[in-house]
Protein backbone atom coordinates (compact mmCIF):
# COMPACT_ATOMS: atom_id res chain seq x y z
CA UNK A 1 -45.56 -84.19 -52.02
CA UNK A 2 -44.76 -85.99 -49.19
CA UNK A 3 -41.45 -84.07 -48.35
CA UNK A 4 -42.74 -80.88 -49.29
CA UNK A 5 -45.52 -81.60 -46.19
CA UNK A 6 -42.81 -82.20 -43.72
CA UNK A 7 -40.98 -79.57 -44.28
CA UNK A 8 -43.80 -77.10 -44.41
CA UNK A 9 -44.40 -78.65 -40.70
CA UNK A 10 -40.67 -78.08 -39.65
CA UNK A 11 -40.60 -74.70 -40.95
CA UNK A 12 -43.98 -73.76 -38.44
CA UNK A 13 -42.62 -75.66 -35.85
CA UNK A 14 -39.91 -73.24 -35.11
CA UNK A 15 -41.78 -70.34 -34.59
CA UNK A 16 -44.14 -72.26 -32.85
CA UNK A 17 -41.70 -73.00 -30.37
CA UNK A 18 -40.31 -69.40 -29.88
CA UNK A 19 -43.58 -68.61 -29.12
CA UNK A 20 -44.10 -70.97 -26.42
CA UNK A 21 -40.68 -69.53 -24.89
CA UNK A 22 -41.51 -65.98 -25.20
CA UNK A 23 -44.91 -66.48 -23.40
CA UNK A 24 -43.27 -68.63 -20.86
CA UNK A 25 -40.72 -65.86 -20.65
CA UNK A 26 -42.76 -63.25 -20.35
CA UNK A 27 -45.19 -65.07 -17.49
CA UNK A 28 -41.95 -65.90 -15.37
CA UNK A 29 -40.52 -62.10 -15.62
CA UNK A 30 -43.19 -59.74 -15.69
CA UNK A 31 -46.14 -59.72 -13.07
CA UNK A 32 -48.38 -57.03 -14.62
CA UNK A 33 -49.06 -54.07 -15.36
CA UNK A 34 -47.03 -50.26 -14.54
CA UNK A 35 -49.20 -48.15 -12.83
CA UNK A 36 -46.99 -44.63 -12.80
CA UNK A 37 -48.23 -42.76 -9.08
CA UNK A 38 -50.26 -39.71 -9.56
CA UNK A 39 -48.12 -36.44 -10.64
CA UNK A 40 -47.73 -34.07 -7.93
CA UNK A 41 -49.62 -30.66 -8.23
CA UNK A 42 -47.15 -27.98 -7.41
CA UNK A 43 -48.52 -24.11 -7.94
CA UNK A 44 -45.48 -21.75 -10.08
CA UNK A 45 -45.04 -19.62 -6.59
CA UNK A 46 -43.65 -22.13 -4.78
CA UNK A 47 -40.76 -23.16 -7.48
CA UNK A 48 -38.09 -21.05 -5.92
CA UNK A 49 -34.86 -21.31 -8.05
CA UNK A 50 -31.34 -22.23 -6.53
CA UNK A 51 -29.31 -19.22 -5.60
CA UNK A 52 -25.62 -19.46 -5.01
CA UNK A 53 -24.10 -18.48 -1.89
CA UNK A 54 -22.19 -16.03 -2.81
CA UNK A 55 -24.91 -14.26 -4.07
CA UNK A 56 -25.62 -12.88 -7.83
CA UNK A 57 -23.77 -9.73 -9.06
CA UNK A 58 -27.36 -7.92 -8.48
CA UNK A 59 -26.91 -8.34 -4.91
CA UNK A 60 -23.28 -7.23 -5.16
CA UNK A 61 -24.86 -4.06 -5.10
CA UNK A 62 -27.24 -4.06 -2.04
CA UNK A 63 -25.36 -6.58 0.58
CA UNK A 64 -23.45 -5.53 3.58
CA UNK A 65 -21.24 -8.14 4.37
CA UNK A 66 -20.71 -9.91 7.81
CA UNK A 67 -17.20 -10.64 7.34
CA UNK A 68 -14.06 -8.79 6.00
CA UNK A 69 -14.87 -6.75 2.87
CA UNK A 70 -13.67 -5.52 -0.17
CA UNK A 71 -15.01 -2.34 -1.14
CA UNK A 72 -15.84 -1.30 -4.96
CA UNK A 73 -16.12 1.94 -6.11
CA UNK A 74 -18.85 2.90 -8.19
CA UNK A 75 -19.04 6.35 -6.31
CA UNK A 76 -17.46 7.79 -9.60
CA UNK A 77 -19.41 6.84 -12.42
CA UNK A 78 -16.93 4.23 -13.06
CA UNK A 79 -17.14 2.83 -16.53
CA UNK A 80 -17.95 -1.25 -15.47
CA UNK A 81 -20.31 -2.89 -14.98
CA UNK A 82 -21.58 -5.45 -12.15
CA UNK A 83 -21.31 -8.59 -14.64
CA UNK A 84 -17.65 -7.60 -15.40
CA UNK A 85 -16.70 -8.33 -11.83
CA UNK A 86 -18.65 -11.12 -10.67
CA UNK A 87 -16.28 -13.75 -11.68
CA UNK A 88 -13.78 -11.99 -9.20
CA UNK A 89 -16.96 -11.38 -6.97
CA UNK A 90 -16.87 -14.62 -6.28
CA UNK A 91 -13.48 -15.89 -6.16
CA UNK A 92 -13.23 -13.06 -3.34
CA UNK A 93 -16.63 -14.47 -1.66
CA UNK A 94 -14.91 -18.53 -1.77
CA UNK A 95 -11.99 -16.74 0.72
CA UNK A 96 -14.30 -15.72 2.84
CA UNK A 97 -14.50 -12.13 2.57
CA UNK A 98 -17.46 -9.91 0.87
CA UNK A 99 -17.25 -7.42 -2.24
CA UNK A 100 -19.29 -4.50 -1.12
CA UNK A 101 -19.97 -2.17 -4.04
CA UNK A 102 -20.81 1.50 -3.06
CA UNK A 103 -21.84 4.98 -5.13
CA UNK A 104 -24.28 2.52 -7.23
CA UNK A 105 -22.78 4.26 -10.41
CA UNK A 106 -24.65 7.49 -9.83
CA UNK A 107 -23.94 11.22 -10.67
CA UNK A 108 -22.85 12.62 -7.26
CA UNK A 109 -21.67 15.77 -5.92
CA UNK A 110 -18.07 16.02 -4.56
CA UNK A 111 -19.17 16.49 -1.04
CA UNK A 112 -21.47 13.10 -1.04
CA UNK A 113 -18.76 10.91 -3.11
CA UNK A 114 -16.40 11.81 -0.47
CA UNK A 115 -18.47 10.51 2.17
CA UNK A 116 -19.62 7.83 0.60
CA UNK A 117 -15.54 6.81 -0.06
CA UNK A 118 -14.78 7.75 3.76
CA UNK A 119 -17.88 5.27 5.00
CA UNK A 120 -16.95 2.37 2.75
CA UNK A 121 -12.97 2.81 3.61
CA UNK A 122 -14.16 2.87 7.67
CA UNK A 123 -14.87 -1.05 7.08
CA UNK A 124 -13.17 -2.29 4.04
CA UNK A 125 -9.64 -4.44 4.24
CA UNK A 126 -9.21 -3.62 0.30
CA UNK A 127 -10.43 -1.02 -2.26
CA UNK A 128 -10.76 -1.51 -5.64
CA UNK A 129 -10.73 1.50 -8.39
CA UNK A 130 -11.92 0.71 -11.99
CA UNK A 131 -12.48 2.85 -14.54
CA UNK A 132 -13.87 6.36 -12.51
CA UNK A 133 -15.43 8.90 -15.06
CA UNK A 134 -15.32 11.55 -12.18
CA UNK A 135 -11.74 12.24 -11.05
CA UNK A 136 -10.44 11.92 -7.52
CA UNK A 137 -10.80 15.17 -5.52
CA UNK A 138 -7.85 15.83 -3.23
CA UNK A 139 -9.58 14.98 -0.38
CA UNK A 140 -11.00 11.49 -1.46
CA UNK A 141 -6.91 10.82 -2.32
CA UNK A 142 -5.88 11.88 0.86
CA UNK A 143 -8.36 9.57 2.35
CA UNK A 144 -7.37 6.45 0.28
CA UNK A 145 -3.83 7.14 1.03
CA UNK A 146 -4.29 7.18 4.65
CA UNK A 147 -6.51 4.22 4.30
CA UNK A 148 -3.13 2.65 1.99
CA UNK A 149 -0.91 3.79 5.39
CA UNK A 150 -2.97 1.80 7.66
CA UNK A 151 -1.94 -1.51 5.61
CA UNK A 152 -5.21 -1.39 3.63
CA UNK A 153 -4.82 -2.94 -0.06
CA UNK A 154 -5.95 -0.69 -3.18
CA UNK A 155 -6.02 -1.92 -6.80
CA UNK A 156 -6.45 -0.05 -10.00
CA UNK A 157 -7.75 -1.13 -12.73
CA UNK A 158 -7.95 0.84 -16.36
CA UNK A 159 -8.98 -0.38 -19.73
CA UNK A 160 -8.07 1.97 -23.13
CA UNK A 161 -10.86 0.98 -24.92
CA UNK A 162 -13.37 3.26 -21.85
CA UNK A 163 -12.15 7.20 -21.02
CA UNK A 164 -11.53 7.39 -17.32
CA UNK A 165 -9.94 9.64 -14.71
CA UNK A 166 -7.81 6.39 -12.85
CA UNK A 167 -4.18 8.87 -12.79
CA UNK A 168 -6.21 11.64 -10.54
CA UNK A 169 -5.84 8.37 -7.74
CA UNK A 170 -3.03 6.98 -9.50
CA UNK A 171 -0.30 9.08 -10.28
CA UNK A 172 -0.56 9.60 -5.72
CA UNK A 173 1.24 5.83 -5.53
CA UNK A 174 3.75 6.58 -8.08
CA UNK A 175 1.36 4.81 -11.27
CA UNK A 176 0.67 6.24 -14.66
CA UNK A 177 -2.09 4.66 -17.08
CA UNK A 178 -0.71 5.52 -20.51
CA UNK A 179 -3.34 6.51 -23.04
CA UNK A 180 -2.44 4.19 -25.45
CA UNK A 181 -3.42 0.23 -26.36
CA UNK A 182 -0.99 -2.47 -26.81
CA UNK A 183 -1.27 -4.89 -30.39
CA UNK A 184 0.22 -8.02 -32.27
CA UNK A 185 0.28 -8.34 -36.11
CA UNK A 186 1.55 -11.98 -35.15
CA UNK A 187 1.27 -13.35 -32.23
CA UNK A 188 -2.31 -12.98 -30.48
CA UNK A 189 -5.67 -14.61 -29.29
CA UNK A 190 -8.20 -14.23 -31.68
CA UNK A 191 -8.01 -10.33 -32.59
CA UNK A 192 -4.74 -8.00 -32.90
CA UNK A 193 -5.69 -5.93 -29.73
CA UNK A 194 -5.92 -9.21 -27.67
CA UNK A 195 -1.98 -9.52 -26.71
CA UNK A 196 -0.27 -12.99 -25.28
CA UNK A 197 1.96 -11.62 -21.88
CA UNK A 198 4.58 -14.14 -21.33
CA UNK A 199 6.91 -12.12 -19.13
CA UNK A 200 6.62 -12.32 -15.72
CA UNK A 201 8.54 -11.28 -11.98
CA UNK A 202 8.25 -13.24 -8.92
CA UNK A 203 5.80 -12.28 -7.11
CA UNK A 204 2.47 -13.52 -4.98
CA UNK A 205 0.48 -12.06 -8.21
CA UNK A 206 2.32 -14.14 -10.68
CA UNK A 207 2.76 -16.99 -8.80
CA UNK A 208 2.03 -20.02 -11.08
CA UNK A 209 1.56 -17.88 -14.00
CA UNK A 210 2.96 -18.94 -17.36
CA UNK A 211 0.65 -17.18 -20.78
CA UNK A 212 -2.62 -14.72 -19.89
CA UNK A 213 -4.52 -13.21 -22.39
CA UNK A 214 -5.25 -9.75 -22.29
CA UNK A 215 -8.26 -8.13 -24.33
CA UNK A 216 -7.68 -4.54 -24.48
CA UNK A 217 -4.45 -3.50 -22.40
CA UNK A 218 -1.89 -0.53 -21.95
CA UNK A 219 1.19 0.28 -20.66
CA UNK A 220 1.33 1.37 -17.35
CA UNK A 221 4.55 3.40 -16.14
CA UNK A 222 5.61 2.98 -12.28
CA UNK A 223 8.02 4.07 -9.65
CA UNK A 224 7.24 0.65 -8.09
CA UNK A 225 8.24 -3.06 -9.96
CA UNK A 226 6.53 -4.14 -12.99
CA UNK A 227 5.28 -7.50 -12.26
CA UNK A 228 4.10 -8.70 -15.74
CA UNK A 229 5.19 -6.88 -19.01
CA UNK A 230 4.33 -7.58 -22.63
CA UNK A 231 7.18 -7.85 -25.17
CA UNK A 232 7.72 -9.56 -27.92
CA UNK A 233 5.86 -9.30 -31.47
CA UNK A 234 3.74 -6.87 -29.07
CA UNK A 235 4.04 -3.08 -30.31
CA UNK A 236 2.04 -0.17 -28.64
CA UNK A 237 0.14 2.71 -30.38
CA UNK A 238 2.38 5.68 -28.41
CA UNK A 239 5.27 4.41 -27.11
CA UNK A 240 8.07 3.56 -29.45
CA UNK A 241 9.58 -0.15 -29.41
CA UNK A 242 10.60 -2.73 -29.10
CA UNK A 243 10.56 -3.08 -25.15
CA UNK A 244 8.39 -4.33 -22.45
CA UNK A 245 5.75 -2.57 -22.27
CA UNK A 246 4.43 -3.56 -18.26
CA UNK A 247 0.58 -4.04 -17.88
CA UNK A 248 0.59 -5.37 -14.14
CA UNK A 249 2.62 -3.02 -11.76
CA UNK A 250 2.99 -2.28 -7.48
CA UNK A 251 3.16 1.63 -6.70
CA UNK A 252 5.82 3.06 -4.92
CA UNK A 253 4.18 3.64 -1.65
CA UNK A 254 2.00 1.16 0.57
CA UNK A 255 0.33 -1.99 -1.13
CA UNK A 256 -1.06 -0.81 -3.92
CA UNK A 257 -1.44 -2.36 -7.38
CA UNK A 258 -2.66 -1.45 -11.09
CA UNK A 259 -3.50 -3.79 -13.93
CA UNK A 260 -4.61 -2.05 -17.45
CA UNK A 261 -7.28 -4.55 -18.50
CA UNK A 262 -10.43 -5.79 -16.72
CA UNK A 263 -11.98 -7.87 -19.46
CA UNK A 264 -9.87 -10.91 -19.19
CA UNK A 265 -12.00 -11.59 -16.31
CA UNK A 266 -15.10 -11.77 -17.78
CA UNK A 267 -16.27 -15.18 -18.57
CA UNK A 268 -15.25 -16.57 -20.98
CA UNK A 269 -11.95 -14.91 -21.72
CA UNK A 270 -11.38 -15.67 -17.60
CA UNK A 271 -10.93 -19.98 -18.87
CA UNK A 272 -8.49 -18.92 -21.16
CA UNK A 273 -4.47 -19.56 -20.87
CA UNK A 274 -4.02 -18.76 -17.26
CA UNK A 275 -6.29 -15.91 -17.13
CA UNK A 276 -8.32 -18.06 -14.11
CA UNK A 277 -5.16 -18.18 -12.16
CA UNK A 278 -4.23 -14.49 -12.48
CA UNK A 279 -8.07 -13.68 -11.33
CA UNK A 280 -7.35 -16.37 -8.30
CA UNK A 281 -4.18 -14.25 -7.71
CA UNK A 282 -5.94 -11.04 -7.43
CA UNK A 283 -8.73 -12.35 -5.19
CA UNK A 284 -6.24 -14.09 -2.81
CA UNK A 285 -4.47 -10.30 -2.68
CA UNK A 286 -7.30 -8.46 -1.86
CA UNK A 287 -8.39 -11.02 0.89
CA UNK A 288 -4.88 -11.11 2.58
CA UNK A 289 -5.50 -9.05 5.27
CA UNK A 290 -3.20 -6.79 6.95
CA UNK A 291 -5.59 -3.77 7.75
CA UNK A 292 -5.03 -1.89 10.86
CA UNK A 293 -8.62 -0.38 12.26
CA UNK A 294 -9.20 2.59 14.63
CA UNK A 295 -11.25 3.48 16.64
CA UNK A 296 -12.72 6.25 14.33
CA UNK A 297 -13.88 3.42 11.97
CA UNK A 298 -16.35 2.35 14.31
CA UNK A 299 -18.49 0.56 13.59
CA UNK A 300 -16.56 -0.73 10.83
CA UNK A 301 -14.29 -2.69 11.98
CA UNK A 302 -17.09 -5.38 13.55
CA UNK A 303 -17.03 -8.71 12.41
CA UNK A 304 -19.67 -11.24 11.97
CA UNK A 305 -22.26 -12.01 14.99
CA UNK A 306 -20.99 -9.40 17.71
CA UNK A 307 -21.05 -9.48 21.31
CA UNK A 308 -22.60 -6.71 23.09
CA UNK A 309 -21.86 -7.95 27.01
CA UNK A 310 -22.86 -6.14 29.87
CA UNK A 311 -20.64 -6.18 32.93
CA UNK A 312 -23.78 -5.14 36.02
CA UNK A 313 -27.97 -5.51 35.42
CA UNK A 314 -28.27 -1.81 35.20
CA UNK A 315 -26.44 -1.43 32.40
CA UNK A 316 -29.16 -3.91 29.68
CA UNK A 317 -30.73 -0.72 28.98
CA UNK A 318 -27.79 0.59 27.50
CA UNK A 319 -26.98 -2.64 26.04
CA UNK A 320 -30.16 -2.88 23.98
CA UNK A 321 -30.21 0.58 22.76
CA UNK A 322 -26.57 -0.41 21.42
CA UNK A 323 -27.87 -3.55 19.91
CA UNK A 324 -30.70 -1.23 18.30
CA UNK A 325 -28.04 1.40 16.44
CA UNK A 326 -26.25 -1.39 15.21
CA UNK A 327 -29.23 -3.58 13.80
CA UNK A 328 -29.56 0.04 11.75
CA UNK A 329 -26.51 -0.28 10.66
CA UNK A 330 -26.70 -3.69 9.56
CA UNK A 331 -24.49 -5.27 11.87
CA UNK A 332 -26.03 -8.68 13.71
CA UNK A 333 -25.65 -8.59 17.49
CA UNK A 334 -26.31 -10.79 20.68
CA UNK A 335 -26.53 -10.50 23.72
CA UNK A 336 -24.24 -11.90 26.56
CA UNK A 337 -22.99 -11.74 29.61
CA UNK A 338 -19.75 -12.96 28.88
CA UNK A 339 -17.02 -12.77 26.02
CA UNK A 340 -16.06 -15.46 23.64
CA UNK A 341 -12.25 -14.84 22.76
CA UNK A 342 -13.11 -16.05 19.65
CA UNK A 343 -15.40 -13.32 18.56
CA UNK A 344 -15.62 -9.57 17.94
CA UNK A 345 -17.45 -7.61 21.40
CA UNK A 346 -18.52 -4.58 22.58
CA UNK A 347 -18.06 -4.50 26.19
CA UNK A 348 -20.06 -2.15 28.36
CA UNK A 349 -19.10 -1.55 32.27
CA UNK A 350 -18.38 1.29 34.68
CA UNK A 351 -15.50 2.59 36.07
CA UNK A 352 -15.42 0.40 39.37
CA UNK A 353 -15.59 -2.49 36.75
CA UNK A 354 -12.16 -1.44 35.38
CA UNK A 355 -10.08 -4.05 37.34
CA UNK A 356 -11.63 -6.17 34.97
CA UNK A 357 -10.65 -4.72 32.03
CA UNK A 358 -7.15 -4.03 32.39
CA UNK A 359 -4.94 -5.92 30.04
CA UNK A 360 -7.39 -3.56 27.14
CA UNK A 361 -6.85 -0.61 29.08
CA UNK A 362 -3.24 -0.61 29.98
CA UNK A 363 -2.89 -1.79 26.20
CA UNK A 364 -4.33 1.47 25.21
CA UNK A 365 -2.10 3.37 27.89
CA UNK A 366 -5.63 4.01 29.91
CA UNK A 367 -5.72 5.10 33.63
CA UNK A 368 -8.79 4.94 35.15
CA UNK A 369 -8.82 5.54 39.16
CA UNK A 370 -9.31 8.89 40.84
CA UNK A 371 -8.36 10.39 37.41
CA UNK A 372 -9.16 9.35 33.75
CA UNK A 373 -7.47 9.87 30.83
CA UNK A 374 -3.99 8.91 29.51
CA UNK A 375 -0.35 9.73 30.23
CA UNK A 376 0.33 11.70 27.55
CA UNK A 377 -3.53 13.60 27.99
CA UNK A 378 -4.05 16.05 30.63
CA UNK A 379 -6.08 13.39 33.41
CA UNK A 380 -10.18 14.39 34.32
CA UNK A 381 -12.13 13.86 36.91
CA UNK A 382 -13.85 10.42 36.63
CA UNK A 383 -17.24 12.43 37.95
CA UNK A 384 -19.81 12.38 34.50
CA UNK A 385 -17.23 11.12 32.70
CA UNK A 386 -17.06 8.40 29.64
CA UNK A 387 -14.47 6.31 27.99
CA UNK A 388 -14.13 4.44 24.67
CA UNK A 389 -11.13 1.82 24.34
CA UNK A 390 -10.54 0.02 20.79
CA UNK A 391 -8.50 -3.33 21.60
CA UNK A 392 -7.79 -5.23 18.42
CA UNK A 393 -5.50 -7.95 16.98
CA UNK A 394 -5.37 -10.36 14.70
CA UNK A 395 -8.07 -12.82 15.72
CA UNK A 396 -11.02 -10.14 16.88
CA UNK A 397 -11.72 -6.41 17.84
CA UNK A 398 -13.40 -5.60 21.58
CA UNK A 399 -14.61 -1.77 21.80
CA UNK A 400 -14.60 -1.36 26.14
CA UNK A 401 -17.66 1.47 27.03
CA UNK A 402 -16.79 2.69 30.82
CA UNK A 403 -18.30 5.61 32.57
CA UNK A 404 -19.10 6.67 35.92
CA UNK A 405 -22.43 5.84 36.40
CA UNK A 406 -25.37 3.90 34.18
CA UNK A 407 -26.56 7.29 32.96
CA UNK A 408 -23.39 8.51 31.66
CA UNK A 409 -22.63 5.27 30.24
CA UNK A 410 -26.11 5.27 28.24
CA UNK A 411 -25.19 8.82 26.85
CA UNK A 412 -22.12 7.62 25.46
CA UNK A 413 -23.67 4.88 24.10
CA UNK A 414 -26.00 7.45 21.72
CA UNK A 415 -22.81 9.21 20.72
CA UNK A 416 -22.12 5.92 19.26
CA UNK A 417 -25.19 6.14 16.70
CA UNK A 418 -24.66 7.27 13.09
CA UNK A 419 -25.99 10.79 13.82
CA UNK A 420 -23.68 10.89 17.00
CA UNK A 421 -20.58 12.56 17.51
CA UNK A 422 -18.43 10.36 19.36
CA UNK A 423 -15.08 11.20 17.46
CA UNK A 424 -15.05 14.85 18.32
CA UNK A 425 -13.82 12.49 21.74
CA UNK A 426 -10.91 10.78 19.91
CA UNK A 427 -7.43 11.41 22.09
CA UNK A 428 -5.68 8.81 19.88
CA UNK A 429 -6.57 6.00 17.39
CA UNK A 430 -7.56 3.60 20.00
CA UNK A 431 -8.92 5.84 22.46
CA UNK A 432 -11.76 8.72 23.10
CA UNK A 433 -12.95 10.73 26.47
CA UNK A 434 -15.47 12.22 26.90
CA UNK A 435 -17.58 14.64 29.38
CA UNK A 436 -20.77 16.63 28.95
């Protein structure tokens, strides 16, 4: 009885002495109580959610952009839409430039679409062509080609899954969508119209390129190189085979290239193979720029926060009804008295200013003394008389505004405005003269 006793004692004595070590523990270690601070009261208005800085593809739409653009066409009912793009929208927007989308996909007469083309061309470094439902009048080509000439960038892109009218701008650089798709009974991703392209050509666009995916492609005929070319197990619905059958192509005349499927972009066929590298590719093309402006683009070719600068007092009146057109036009401004080599300007002076302005106007072949004008343009009379002078390069643009007096100069400047007529004045593509 005795040993069952003493055991019974030994078997309470160990929990007995846990317990003395947890409360001891829990003495030493904890000092009270949590007492959580009162929740903060915050009213659904002022949650504002994070917004990237490149902007969503809604504003794609509605932003003018500050820097160097790329201009979308959607002037022709093109057959995209926003979402498609904004995975190249933004690649574009991490170089720097902006992807200004114009036409906002509406049904337009041939007279507005071509205006609406000529405006967004005035500004844009690159144009890109998708998919128009409306064909190409012969004047909006010869625009685009003489936008092509002056070292702007242009890329087509088709699709033969959506009907469009991409050979009436095409078929003027030497390109030809085919109307058929390309397929695989044994080597694709996912579905037989999805097609593995494996064969490439050096070139900046395939740089680094070793397998894309494309989701809907055709073959696209050339007088320029093809640059990437399906082959293979790949067959196409018209053309007989076997043979490469190209699907990424440069024209024949100017810088101008055509790819025959967009949806390889779109997230998430744009992670898969090197799809992301190809899309990288295109956006570092269309933001290599090589663009030569004139002076009829103005104010297009204005970049960033300009300069207006005023060379005399008398002249701020002129200088803040420029500032006021342009703020219209959506183009930020500031005043100055003196230009910053390191940023676009609008310079405003008269004609006994001119020693100051020489190296623009004897770049421009300008003579301004007892006569204005040119050497190769009969000379004026300097009396009520106006001149415009475009000096670019590659780090910034500087539009010069001389006239005889502060009057004249203040006339020219409302020529300038988007109702004004200032390139009925144009001698040349850097200069304009004008008299009343």
């Amino acid at each position: 009885m005795s040993d069952l006793f003493s055991k019974s004692r030994q078997l309470l004595l160990v929990p007995g002495v846990a317990l003395v070590f947890f409360l001891g523990a829990f003495f030493y270690y904890y000092h009270g109580v949590y007492r959580p601070p009162p929740a903060p009261e915050a009213s659904l208005s002022a949650i504002v959610p994070p917004v990237s800085a490149y902007g969503g593809p809604g504003e794609l739409v509605a932003r003018r952009p500050q820097g160097r653009v790329v201009a979308v066409d959607a002037a022709h009912r093109n057959r995209f839409s926003v979402g498609e793009i904004a995975a190249l929208d933004v690649r574009i927007g991490e170089r720097g430039y902006g992807a200004e989308l114009f036409g906002g996909f509406a049904t337009l007469e041939a007279k507005e679409r071509t205006a609406q083309l000529e405006a967004a061309l005035r500004r844009a470094d690159s144009l890109v062509v998708a998919m128009p439902a409306d064909p190409y009048s012969s004047a909006e080509v010869g625009l685009v080609r003489r936008f092509v000439a002056k070292g702007g960038k242009l890329l087509l892109i088709g699709d033969p899954t959506r009907e469009s009218q991409i050979n009436s701008l095409a078929d003027a650089f030497g390109i030809n969508f085919q109307r058929d798709y390309l397929y695989s009974l044994g080597d694709y991703d996912l579905n037989f119209q999805n097609v593995r392209v494996r064969s490439f050509q050096p070139d900046e666009l395939t740089q680094g390129l070793g397998e894309v995916a494309l989701y809907g492609a055709s073959t696209i005929t050339s007088l320029g190189p093809a640059l990437a070319s399906a082959d293979g197990q790949i067959k196409s619905t018209l053309l007989a085979g076997p043979q490469p059958f190209p699907v990424l192509v440069r024209g024949n005349i100017g810088d101008v290239v055509a790819l025959s499927d967009l949806t390889f972009m779109v997230p998430p066929q744009n992670s898969a193979l090197d799809n992301g590298r190809l899309l990288s590719n295109l956006a570092a093309y269309l933001t290599t720029h090589q663009r030569r402006f004139e002076l009829a683009d103005y104010p297009g070719f204005l970049r960033g926060e300009v300069l207006v600068v005023a060379a005399r007092p008398e002249l701020y009146g002129a200088a803040t009804k420029l500032r006021s057109q342009l703020a219209g036009q959506q183009v930020r401004t500031q005043f100055s008295r003196d230009e910053d080599p390191s940023r676009d300007a609008i310079v405003l002076g008269l004609f006994a200013d001119a020693p100051g302005f020489l190296p623009y106007l004897e770049g421009a072949g300008v003579q301004v003394g007892a006569k204005v004008g040119t050497s190769s343009t009969p000379l004026l009379p300097p009396d009520k008389t106006g001149v415009l002078v475009l000096h670019n390069d590659s780090e910034r643009n500087v539009l010069v505004v001389l006239a005889d007096t502060a009057d004249t100069l203040g006339a020219l400047v409302g020529r300038l405005a988007p109702e004004g007529d200032f390139r009925s004045g144009l001698l040349d593509e850097q200069v304009g003269v004008y008299r009343p």
